[in-house]
N, C-alpha and C. Protein backbone atom coordinates (compact mmCIF):
# COMPACT_ATOMS: atom_id res chain seq x y z
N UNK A 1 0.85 -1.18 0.00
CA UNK A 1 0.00 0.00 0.00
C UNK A 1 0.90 1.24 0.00
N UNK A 2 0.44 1.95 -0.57
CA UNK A 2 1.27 3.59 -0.64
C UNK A 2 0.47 5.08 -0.16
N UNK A 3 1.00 5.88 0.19
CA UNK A 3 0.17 7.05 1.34
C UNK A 3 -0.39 7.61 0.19
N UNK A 4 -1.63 7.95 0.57
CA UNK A 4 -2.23 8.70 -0.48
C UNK A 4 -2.48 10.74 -0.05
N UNK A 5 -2.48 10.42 1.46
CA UNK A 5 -2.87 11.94 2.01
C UNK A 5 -2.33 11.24 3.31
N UNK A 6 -1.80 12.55 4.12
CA UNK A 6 -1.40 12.28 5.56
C UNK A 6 -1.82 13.88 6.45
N UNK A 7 -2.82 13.22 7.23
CA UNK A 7 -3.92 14.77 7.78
C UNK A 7 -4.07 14.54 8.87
N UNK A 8 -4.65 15.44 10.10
CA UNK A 8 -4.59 15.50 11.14
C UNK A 8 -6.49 15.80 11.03
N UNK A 9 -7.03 16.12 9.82
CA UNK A 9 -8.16 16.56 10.03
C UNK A 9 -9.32 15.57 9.54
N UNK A 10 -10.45 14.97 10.69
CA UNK A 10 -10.90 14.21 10.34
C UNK A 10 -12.55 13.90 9.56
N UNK A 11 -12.63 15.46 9.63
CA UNK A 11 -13.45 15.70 8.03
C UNK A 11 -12.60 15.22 6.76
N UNK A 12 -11.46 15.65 6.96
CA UNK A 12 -10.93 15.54 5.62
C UNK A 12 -10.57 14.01 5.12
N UNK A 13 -10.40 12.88 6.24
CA UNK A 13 -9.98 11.97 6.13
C UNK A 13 -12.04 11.01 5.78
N UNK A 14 -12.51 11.78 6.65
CA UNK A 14 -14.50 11.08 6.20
C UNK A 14 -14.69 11.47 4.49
N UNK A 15 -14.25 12.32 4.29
CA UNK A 15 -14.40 12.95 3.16
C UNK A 15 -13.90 12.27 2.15
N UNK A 16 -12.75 11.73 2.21
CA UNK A 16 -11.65 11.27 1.30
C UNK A 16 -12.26 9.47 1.33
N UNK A 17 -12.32 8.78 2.44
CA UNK A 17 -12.61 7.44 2.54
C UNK A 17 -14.05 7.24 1.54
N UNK A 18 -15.15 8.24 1.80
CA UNK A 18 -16.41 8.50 1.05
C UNK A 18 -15.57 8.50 -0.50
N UNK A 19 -15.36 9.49 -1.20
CA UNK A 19 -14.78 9.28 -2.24
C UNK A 19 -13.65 8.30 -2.94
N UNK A 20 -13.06 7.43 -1.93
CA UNK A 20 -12.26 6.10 -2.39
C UNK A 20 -13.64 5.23 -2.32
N UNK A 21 -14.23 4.88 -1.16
CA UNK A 21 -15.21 4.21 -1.06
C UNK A 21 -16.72 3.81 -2.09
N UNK A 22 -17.03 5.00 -2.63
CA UNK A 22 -17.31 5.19 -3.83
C UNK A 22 -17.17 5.02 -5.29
N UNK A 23 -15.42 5.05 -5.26
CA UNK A 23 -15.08 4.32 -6.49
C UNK A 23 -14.60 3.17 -6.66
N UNK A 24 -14.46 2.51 -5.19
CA UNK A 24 -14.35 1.00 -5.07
C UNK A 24 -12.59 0.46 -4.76
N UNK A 25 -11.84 1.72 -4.42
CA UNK A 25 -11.13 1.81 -4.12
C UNK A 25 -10.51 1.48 -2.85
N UNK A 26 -9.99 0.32 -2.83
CA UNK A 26 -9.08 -0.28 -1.18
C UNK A 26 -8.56 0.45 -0.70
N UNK A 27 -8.85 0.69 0.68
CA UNK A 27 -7.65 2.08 1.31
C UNK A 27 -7.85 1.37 2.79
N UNK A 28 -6.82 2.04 3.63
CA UNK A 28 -6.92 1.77 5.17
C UNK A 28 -6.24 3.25 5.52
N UNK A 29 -7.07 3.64 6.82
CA UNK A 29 -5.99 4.85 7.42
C UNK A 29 -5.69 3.90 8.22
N UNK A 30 -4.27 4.24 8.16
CA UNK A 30 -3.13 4.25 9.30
C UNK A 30 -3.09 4.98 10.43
N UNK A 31 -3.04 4.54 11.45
CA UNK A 31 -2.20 5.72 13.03
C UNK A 31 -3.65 5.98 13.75
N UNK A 32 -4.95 5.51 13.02
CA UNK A 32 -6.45 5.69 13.82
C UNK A 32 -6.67 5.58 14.86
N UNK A 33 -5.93 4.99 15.47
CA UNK A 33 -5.57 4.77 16.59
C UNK A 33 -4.75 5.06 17.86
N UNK A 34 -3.65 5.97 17.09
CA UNK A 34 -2.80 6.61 17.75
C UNK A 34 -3.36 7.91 18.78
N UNK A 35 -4.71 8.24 18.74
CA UNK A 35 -4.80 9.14 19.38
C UNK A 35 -5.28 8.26 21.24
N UNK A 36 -5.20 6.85 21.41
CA UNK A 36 -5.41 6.35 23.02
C UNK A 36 -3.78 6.64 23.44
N UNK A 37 -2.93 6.57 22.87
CA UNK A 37 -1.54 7.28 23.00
C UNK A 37 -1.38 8.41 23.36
N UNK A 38 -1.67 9.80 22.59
CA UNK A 38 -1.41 10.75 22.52
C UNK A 38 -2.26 11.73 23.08
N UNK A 39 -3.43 10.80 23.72
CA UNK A 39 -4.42 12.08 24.32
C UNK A 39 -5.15 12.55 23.44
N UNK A 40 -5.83 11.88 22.52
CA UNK A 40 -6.79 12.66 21.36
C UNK A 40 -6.53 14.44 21.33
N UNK A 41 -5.17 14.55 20.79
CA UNK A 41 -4.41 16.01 20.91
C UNK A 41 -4.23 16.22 19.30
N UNK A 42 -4.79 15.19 18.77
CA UNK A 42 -4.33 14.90 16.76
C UNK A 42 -3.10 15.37 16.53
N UNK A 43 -2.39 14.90 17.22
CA UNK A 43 -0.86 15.58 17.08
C UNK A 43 -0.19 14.52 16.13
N UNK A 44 -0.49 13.18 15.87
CA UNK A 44 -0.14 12.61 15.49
C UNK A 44 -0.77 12.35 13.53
N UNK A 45 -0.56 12.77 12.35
CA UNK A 45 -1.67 12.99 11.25
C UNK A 45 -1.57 11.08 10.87
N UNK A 46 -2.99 10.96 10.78
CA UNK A 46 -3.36 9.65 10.11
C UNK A 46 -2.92 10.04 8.63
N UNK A 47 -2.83 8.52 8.49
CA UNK A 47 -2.50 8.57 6.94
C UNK A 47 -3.46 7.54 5.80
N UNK A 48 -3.86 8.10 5.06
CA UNK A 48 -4.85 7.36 4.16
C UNK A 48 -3.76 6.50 3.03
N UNK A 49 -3.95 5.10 3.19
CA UNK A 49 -2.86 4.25 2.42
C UNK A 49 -3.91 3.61 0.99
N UNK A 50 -3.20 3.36 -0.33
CA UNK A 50 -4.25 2.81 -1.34
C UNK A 50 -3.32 1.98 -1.86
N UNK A 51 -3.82 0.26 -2.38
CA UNK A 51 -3.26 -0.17 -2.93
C UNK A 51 -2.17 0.61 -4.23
N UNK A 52 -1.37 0.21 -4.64
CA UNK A 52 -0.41 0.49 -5.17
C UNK A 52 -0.97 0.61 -6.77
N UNK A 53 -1.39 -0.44 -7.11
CA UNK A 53 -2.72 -0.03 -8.49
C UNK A 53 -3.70 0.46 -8.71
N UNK A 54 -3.92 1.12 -7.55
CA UNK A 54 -5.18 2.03 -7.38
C UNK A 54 -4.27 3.55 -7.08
N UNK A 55 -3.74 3.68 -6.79
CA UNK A 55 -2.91 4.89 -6.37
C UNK A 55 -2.99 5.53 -7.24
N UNK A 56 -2.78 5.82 -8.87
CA UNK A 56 -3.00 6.76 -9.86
C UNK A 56 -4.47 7.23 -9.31
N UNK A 57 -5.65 6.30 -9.83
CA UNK A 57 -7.25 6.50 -9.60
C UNK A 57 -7.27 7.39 -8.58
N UNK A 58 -6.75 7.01 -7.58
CA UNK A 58 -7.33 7.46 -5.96
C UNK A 58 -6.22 8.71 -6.02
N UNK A 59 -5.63 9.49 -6.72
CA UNK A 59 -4.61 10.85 -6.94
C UNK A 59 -5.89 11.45 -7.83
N UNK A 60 -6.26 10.66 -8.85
CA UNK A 60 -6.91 11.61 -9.79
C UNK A 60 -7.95 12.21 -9.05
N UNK A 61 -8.71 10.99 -8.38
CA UNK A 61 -10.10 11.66 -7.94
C UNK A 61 -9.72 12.98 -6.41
N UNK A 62 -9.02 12.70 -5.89
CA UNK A 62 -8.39 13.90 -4.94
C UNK A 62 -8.48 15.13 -5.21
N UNK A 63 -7.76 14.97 -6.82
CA UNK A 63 -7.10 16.52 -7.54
C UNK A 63 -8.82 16.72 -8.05
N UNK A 64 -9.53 15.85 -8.29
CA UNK A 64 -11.00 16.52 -9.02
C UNK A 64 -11.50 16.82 -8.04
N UNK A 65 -11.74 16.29 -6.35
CA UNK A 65 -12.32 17.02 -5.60
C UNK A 65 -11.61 18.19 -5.26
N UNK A 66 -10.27 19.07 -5.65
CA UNK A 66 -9.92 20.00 -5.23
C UNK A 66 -9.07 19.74 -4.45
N UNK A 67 -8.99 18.58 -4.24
CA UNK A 67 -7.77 18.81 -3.02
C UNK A 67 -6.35 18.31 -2.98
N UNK A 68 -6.01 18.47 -3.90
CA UNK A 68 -4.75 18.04 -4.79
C UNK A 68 -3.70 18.85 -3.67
N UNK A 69 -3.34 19.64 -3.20
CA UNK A 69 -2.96 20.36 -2.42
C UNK A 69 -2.74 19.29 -0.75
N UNK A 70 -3.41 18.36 -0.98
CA UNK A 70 -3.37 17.48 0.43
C UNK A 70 -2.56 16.35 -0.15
N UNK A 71 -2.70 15.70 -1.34
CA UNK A 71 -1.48 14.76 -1.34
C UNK A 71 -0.14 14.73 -1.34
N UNK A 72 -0.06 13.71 -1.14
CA UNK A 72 1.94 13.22 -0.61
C UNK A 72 2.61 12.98 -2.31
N UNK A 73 3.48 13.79 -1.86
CA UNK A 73 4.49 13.78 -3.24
C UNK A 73 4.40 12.78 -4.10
N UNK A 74 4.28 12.38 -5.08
CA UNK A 74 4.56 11.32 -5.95
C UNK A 74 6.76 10.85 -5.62
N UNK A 75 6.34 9.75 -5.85
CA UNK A 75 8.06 8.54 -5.74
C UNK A 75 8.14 8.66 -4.12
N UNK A 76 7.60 8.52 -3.29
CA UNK A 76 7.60 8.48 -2.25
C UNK A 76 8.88 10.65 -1.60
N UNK A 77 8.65 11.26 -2.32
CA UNK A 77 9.66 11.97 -1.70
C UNK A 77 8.89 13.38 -0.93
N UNK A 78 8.80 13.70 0.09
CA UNK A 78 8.06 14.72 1.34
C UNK A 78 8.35 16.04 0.76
């Protein structure tokens, strides 16, 4: 699996699962959990992961909802 968005905000992450979910697209957030750790302080940003052949699809539909601005670099680089 490869990061598709990494957010602290969890509209944005309902938002995004709805639109993978929709196009039938496999995803898992990562770190959902991390907040019984951290004190639900969202200090820690979940990360929305998509199979690796779905990863183009699940970039395109991002950038059509506008939010192209929230994904993680393409070749893995920050």
């Amino acid at each position: 699996m490869e990061e598709l968005v990494r957010t602290n905000d969890p509209v944005l992450i309902s938002f995004l699962e709805s639109i993978l979910e929709e196009a039938g697209i496999k995803h898992f957030v990562a770190d959902g959990n991390m907040s019984i750790l951290e004190g639900s302080l969202a200090m820690i940003p979940r990360r929305i992961l998509v199979d690796s052949d779905q990863l183009q699809l699940a970039r395109r539909l991002v950038r059509d909802a506008g939010l192209e601005h929230e994904l993680r670099p393409e070749n893995g680089h920050s």
